[in-house]
PDB file of N, CA and C in Angstrom:
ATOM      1  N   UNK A   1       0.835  -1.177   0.000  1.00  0.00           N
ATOM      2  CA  UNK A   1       0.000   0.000   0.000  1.00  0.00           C
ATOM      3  C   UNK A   1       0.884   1.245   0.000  1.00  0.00           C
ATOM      4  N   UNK A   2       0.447   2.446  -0.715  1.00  0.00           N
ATOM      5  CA  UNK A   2       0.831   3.465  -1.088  1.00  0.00           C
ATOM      6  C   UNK A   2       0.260   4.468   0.086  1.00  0.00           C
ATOM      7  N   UNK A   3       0.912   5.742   0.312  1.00  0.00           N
ATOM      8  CA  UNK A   3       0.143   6.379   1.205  1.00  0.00           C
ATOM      9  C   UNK A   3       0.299   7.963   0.941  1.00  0.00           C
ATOM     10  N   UNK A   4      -0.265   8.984   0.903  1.00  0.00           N
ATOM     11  CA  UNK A   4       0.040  10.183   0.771  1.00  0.00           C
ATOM     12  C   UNK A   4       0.768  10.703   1.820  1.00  0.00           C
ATOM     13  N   UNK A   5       2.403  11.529   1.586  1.00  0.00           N
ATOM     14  CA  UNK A   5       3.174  10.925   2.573  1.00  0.00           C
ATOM     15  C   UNK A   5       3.612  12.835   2.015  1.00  0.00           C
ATOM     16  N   UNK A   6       3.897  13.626   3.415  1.00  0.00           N
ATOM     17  CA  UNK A   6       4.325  14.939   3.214  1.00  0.00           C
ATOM     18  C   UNK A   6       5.765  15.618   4.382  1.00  0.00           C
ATOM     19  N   UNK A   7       6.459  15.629   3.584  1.00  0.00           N
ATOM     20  CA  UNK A   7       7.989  16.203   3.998  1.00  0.00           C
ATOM     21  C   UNK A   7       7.326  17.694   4.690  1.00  0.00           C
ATOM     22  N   UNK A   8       8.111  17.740   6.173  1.00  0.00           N
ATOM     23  CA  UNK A   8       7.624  19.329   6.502  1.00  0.00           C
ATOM     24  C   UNK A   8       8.797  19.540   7.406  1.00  0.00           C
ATOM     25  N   UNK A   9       9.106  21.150   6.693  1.00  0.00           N
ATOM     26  CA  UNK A   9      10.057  20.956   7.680  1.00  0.00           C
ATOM     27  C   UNK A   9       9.479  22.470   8.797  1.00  0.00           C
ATOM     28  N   UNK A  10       9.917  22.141   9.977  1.00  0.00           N
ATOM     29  CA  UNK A  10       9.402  23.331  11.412  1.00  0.00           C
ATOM     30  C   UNK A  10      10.576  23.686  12.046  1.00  0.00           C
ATOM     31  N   UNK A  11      11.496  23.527  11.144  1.00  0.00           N
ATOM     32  CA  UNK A  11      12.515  25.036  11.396  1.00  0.00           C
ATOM     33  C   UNK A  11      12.096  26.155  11.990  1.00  0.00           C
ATOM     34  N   UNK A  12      11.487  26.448  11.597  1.00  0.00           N
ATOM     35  CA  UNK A  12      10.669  28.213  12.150  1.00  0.00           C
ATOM     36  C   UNK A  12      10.189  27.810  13.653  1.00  0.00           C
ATOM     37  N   UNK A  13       9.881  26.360  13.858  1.00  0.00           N
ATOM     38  CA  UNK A  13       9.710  26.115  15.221  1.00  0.00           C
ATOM     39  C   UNK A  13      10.572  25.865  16.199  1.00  0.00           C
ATOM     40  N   UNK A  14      11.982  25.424  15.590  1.00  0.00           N
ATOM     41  CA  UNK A  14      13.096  25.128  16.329  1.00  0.00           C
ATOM     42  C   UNK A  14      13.041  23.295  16.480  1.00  0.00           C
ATOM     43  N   UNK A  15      12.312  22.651  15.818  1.00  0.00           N
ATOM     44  CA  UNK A  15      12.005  21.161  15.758  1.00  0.00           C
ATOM     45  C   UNK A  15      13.409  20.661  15.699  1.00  0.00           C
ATOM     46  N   UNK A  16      14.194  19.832  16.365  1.00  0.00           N
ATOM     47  CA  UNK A  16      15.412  19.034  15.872  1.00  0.00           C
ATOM     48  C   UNK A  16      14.451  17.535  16.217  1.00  0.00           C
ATOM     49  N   UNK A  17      15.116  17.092  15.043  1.00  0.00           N
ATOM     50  CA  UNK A  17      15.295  17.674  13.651  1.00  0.00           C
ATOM     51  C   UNK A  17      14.337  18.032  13.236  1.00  0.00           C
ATOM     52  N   UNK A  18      14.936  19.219  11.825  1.00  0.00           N
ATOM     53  CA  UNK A  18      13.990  20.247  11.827  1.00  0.00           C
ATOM     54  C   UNK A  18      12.967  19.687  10.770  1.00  0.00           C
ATOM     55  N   UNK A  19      13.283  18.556   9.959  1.00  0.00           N
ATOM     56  CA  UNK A  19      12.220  18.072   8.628  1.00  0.00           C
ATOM     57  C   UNK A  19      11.850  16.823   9.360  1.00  0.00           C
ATOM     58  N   UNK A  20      10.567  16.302   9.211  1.00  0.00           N
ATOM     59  CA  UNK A  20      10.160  14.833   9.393  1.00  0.00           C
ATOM     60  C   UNK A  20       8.869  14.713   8.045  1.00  0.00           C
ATOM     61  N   UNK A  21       8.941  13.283   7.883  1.00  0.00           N
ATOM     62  CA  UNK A  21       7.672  13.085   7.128  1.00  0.00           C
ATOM     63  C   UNK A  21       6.213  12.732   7.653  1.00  0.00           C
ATOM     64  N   UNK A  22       5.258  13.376   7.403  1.00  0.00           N
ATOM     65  CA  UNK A  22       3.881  12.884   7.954  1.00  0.00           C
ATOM     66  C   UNK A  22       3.385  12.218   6.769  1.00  0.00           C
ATOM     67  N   UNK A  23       2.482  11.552   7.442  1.00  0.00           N
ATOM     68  CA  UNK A  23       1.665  10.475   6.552  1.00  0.00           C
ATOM     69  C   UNK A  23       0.286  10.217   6.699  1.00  0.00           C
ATOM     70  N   UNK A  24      -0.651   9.991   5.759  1.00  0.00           N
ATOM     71  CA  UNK A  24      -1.967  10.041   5.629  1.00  0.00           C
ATOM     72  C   UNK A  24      -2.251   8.264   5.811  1.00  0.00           C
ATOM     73  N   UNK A  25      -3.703   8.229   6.696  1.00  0.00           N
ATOM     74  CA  UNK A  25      -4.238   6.890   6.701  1.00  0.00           C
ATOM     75  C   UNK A  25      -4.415   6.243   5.602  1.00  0.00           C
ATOM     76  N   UNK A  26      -4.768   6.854   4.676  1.00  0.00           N
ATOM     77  CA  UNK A  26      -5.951   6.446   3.437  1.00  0.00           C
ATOM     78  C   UNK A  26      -4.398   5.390   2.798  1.00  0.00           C
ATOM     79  N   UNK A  27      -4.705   4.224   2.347  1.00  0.00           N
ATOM     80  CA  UNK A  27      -3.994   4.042   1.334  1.00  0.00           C
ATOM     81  C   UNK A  27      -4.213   3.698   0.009  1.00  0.00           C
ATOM     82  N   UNK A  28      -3.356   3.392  -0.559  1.00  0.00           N
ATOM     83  CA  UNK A  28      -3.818   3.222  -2.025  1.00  0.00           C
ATOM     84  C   UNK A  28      -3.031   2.036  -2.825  1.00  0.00           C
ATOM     85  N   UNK A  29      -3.712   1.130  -3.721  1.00  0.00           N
ATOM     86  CA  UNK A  29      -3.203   0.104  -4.126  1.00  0.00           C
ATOM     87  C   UNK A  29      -1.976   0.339  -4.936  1.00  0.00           C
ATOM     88  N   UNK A  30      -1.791   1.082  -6.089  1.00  0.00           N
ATOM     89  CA  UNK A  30      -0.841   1.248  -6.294  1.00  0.00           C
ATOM     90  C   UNK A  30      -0.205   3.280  -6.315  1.00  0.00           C
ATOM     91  N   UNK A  31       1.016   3.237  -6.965  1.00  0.00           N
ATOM     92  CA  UNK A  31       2.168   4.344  -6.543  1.00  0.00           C
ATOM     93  C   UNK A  31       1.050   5.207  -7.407  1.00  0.00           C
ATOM     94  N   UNK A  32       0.559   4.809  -8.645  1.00  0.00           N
ATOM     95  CA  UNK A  32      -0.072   5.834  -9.767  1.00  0.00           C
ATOM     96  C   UNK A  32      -1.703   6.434  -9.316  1.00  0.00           C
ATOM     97  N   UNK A  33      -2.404   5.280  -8.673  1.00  0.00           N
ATOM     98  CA  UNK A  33      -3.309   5.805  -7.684  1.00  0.00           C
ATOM     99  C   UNK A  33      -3.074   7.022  -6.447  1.00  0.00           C
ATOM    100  N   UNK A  34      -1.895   6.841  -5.912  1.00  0.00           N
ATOM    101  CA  UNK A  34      -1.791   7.526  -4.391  1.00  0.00           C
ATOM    102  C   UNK A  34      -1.181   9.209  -5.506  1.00  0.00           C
ATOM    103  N   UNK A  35      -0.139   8.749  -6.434  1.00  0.00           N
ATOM    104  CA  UNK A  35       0.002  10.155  -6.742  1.00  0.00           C
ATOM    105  C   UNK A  35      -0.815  11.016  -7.726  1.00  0.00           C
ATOM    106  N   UNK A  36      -2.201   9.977  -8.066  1.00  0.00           N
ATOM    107  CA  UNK A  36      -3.427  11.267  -8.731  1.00  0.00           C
ATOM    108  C   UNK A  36      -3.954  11.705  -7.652  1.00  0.00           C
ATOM    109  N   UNK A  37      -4.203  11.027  -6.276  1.00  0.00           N
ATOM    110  CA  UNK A  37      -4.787  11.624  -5.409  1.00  0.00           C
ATOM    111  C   UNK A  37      -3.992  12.506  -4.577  1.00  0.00           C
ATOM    112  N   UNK A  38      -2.506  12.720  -4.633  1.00  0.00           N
ATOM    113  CA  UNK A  38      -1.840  13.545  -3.912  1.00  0.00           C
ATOM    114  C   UNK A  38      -1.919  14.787  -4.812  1.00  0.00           C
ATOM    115  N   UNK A  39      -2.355  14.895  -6.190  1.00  0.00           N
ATOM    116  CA  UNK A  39      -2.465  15.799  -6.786  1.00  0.00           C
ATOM    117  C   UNK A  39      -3.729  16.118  -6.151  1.00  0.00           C
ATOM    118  N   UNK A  40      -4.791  15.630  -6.446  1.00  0.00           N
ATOM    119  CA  UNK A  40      -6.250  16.251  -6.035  1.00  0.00           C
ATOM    120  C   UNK A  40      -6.195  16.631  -5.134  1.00  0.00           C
ATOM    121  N   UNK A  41      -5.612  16.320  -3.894  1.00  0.00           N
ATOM    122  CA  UNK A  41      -5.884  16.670  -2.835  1.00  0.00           C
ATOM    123  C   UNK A  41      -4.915  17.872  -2.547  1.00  0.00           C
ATOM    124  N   UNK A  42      -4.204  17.667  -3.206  1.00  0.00           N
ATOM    125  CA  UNK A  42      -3.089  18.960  -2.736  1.00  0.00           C
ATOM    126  C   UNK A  42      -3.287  20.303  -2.129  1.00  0.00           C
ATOM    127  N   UNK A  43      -4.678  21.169  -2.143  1.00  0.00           N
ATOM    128  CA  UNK A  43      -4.943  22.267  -1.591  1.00  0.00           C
ATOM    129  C   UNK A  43      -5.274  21.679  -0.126  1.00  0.00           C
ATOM    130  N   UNK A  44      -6.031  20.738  -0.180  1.00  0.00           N
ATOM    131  CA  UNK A  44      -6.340  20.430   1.261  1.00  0.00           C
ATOM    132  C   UNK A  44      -5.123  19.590   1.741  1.00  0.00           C
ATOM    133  N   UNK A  45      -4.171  18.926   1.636  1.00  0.00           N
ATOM    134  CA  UNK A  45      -2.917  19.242   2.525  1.00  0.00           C
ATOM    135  C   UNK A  45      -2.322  20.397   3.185  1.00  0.00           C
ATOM    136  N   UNK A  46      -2.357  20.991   2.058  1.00  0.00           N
ATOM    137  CA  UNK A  46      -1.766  22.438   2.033  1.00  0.00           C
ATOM    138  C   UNK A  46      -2.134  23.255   3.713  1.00  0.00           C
ATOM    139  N   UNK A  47      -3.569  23.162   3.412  1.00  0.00           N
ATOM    140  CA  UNK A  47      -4.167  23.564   4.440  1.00  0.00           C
ATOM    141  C   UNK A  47      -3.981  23.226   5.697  1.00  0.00           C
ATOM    142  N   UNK A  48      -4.465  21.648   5.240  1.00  0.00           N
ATOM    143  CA  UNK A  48      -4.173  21.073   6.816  1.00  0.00           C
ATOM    144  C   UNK A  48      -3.013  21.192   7.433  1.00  0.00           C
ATOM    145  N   UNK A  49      -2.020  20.745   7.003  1.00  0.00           N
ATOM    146  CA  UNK A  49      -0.223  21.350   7.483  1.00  0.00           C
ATOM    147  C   UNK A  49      -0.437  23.073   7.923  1.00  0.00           C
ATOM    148  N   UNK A  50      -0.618  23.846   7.143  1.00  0.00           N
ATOM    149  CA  UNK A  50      -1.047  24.907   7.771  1.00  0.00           C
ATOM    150  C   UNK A  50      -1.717  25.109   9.215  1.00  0.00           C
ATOM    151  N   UNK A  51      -2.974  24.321   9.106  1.00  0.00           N
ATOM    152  CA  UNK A  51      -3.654  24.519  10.360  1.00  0.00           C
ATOM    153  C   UNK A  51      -2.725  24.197  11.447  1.00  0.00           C
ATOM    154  N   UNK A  52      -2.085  22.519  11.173  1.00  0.00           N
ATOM    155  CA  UNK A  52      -1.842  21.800  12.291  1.00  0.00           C
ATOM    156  C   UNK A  52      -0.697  22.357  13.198  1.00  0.00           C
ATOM    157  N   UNK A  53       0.224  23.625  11.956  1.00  0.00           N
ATOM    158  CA  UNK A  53       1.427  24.087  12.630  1.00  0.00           C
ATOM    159  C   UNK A  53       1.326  25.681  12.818  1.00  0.00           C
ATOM    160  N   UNK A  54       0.249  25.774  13.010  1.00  0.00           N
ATOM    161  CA  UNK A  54       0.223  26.959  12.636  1.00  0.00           C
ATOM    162  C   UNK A  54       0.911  28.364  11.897  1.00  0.00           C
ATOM    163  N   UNK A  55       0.520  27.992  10.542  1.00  0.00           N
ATOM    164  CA  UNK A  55       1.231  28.639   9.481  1.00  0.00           C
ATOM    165  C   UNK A  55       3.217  28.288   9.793  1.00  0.00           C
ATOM    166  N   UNK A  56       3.373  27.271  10.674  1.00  0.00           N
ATOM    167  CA  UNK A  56       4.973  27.348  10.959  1.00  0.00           C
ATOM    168  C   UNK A  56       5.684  25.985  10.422  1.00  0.00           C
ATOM    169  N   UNK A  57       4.571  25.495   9.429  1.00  0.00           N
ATOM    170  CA  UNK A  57       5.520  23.880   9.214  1.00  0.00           C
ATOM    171  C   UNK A  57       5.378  24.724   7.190  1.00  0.00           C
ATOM    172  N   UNK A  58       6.804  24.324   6.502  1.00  0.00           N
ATOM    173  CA  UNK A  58       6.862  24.253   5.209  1.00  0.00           C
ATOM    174  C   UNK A  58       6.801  22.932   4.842  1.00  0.00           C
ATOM    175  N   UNK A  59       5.966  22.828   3.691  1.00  0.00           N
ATOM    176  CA  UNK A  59       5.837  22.035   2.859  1.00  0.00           C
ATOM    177  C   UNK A  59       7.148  21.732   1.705  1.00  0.00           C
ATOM    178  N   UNK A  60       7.885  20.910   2.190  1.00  0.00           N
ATOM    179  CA  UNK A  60       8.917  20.829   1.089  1.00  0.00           C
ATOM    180  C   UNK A  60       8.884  19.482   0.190  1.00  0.00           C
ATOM    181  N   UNK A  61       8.162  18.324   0.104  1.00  0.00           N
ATOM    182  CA  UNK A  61       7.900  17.936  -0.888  1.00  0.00           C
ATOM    183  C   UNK A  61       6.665  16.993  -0.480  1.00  0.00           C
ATOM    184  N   UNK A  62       5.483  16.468  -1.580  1.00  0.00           N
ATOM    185  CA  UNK A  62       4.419  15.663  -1.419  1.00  0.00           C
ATOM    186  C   UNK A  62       4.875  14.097  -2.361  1.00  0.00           C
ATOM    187  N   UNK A  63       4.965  13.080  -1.640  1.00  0.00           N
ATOM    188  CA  UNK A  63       5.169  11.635  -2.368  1.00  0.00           C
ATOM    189  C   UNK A  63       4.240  11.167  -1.757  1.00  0.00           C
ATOM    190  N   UNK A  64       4.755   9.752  -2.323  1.00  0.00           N
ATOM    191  CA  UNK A  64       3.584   8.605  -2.158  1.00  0.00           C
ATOM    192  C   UNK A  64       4.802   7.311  -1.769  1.00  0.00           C
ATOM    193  N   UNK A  65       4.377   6.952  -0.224  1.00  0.00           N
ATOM    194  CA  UNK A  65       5.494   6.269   0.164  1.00  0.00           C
ATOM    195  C   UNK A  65       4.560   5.008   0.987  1.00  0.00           C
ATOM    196  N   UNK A  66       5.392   3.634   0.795  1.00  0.00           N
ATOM    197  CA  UNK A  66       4.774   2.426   1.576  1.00  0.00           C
ATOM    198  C   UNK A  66       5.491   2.901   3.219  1.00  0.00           C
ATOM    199  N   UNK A  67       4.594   2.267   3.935  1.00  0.00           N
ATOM    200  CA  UNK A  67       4.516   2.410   5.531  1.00  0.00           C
ATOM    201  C   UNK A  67       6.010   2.380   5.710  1.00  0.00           C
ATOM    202  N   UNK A  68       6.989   1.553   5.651  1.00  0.00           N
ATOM    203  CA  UNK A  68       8.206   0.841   5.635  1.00  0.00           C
ATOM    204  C   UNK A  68       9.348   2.113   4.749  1.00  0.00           C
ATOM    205  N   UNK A  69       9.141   2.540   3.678  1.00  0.00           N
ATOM    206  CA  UNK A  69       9.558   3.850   3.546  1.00  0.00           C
ATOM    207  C   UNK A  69       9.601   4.655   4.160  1.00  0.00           C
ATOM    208  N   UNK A  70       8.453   5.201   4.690  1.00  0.00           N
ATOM    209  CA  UNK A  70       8.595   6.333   5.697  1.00  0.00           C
ATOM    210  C   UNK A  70       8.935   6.233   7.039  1.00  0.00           C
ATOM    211  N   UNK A  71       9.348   4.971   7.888  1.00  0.00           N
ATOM    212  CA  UNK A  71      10.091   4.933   8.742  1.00  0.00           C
ATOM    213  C   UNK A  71      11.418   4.538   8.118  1.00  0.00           C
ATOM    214  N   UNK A  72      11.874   4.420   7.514  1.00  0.00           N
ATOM    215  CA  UNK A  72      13.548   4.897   7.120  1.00  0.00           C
ATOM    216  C   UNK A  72      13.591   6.014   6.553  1.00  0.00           C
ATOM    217  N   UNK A  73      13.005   6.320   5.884  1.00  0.00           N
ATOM    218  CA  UNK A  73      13.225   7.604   5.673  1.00  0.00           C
ATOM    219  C   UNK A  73      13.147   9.147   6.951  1.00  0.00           C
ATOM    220  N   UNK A  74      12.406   8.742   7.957  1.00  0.00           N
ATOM    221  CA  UNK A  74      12.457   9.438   8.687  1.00  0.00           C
ATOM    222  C   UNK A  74      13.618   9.064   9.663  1.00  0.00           C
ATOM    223  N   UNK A  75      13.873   7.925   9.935  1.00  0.00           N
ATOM    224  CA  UNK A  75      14.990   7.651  10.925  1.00  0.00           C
ATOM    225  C   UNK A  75      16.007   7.748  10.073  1.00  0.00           C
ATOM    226  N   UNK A  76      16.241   7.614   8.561  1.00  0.00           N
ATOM    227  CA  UNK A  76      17.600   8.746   8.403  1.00  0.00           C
ATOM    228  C   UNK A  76      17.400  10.166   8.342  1.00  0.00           C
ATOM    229  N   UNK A  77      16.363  10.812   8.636  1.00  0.00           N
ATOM    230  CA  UNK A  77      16.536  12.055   8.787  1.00  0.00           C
ATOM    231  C   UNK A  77      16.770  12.559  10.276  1.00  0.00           C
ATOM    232  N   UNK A  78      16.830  11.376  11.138  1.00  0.00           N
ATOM    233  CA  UNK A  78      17.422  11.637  12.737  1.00  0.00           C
ATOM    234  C   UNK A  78      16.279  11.493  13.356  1.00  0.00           C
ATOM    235  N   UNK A  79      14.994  10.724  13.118  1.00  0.00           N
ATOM    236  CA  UNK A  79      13.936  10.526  14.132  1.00  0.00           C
ATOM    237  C   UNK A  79      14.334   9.657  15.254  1.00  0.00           C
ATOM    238  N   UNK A  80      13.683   9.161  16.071  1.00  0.00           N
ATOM    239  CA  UNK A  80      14.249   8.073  16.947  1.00  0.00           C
ATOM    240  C   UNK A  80      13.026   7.300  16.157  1.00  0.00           C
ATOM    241  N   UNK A  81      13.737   5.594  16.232  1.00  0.00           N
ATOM    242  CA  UNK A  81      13.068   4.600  15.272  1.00  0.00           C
ATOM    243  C   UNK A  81      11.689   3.913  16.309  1.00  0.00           C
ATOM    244  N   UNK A  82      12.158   4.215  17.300  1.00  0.00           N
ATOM    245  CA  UNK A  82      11.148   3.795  18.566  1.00  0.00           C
ATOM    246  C   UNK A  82       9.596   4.298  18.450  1.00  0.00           C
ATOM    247  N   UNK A  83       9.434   5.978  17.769  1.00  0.00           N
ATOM    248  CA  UNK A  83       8.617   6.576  17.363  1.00  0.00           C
ATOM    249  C   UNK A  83       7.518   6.036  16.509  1.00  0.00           C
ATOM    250  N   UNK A  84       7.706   4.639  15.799  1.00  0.00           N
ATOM    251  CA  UNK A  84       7.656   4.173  14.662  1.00  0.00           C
ATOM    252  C   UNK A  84       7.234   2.735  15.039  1.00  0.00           C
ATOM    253  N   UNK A  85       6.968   2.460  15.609  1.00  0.00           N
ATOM    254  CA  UNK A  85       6.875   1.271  16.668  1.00  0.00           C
ATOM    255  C   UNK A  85       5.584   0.270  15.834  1.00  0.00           C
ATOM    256  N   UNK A  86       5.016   1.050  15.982  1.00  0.00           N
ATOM    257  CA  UNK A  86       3.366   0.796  15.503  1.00  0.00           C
ATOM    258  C   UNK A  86       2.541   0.939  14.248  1.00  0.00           C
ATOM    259  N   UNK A  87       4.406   0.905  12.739  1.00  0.00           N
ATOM    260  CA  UNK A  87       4.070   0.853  12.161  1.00  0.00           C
ATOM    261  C   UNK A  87       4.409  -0.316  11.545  1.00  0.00           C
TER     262      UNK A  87
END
Protein backbone atom coordinates (compact mmCIF):
# COMPACT_ATOMS: atom_id res chain seq x y z
CA UNK A 1 0.00 0.00 0.00
CA UNK A 2 0.83 3.47 -1.09
CA UNK A 3 0.14 6.38 1.21
CA UNK A 4 0.04 10.18 0.77
CA UNK A 5 3.17 10.92 2.57
CA UNK A 6 4.33 14.94 3.21
CA UNK A 7 7.99 16.20 4.00
CA UNK A 8 7.62 19.33 6.50
CA UNK A 9 10.06 20.96 7.68
CA UNK A 10 9.40 23.33 11.41
CA UNK A 11 12.52 25.04 11.40
CA UNK A 12 10.67 28.21 12.15
CA UNK A 13 9.71 26.12 15.22
CA UNK A 14 13.10 25.13 16.33
CA UNK A 15 12.01 21.16 15.76
CA UNK A 16 15.41 19.03 15.87
CA UNK A 17 15.30 17.67 13.65
CA UNK A 18 13.99 20.25 11.83
CA UNK A 19 12.22 18.07 8.63
CA UNK A 20 10.16 14.83 9.39
CA UNK A 21 7.67 13.08 7.13
CA UNK A 22 3.88 12.88 7.95
CA UNK A 23 1.66 10.48 6.55
CA UNK A 24 -1.97 10.04 5.63
CA UNK A 25 -4.24 6.89 6.70
CA UNK A 26 -5.95 6.45 3.44
CA UNK A 27 -3.99 4.04 1.33
CA UNK A 28 -3.82 3.22 -2.03
CA UNK A 29 -3.20 0.10 -4.13
CA UNK A 30 -0.84 1.25 -6.29
CA UNK A 31 2.17 4.34 -6.54
CA UNK A 32 -0.07 5.83 -9.77
CA UNK A 33 -3.31 5.81 -7.68
CA UNK A 34 -1.79 7.53 -4.39
CA UNK A 35 0.00 10.16 -6.74
CA UNK A 36 -3.43 11.27 -8.73
CA UNK A 37 -4.79 11.62 -5.41
CA UNK A 38 -1.84 13.55 -3.91
CA UNK A 39 -2.47 15.80 -6.79
CA UNK A 40 -6.25 16.25 -6.03
CA UNK A 41 -5.88 16.67 -2.83
CA UNK A 42 -3.09 18.96 -2.74
CA UNK A 43 -4.94 22.27 -1.59
CA UNK A 44 -6.34 20.43 1.26
CA UNK A 45 -2.92 19.24 2.52
CA UNK A 46 -1.77 22.44 2.03
CA UNK A 47 -4.17 23.56 4.44
CA UNK A 48 -4.17 21.07 6.82
CA UNK A 49 -0.22 21.35 7.48
CA UNK A 50 -1.05 24.91 7.77
CA UNK A 51 -3.65 24.52 10.36
CA UNK A 52 -1.84 21.80 12.29
CA UNK A 53 1.43 24.09 12.63
CA UNK A 54 0.22 26.96 12.64
CA UNK A 55 1.23 28.64 9.48
CA UNK A 56 4.97 27.35 10.96
CA UNK A 57 5.52 23.88 9.21
CA UNK A 58 6.86 24.25 5.21
CA UNK A 59 5.84 22.04 2.86
CA UNK A 60 8.92 20.83 1.09
CA UNK A 61 7.90 17.94 -0.89
CA UNK A 62 4.42 15.66 -1.42
CA UNK A 63 5.17 11.63 -2.37
CA UNK A 64 3.58 8.60 -2.16
CA UNK A 65 5.49 6.27 0.16
CA UNK A 66 4.77 2.43 1.58
CA UNK A 67 4.52 2.41 5.53
CA UNK A 68 8.21 0.84 5.64
CA UNK A 69 9.56 3.85 3.55
CA UNK A 70 8.60 6.33 5.70
CA UNK A 71 10.09 4.93 8.74
CA UNK A 72 13.55 4.90 7.12
CA UNK A 73 13.22 7.60 5.67
CA UNK A 74 12.46 9.44 8.69
CA UNK A 75 14.99 7.65 10.92
CA UNK A 76 17.60 8.75 8.40
CA UNK A 77 16.54 12.06 8.79
CA UNK A 78 17.42 11.64 12.74
CA UNK A 79 13.94 10.53 14.13
CA UNK A 80 14.25 8.07 16.95
CA UNK A 81 13.07 4.60 15.27
CA UNK A 82 11.15 3.80 18.57
CA UNK A 83 8.62 6.58 17.36
CA UNK A 84 7.66 4.17 14.66
CA UNK A 85 6.87 1.27 16.67
CA UNK A 86 3.37 0.80 15.50
CA UNK A 87 4.07 0.85 12.16
Amino acid sequence: MFYISVLVSLALLGQVPPTGWIQDTVGYSTDEECIAASIERAPEISAAVNTWFNGMGEILEIDCLTKKEFVKTNVELGHDESLFEDY
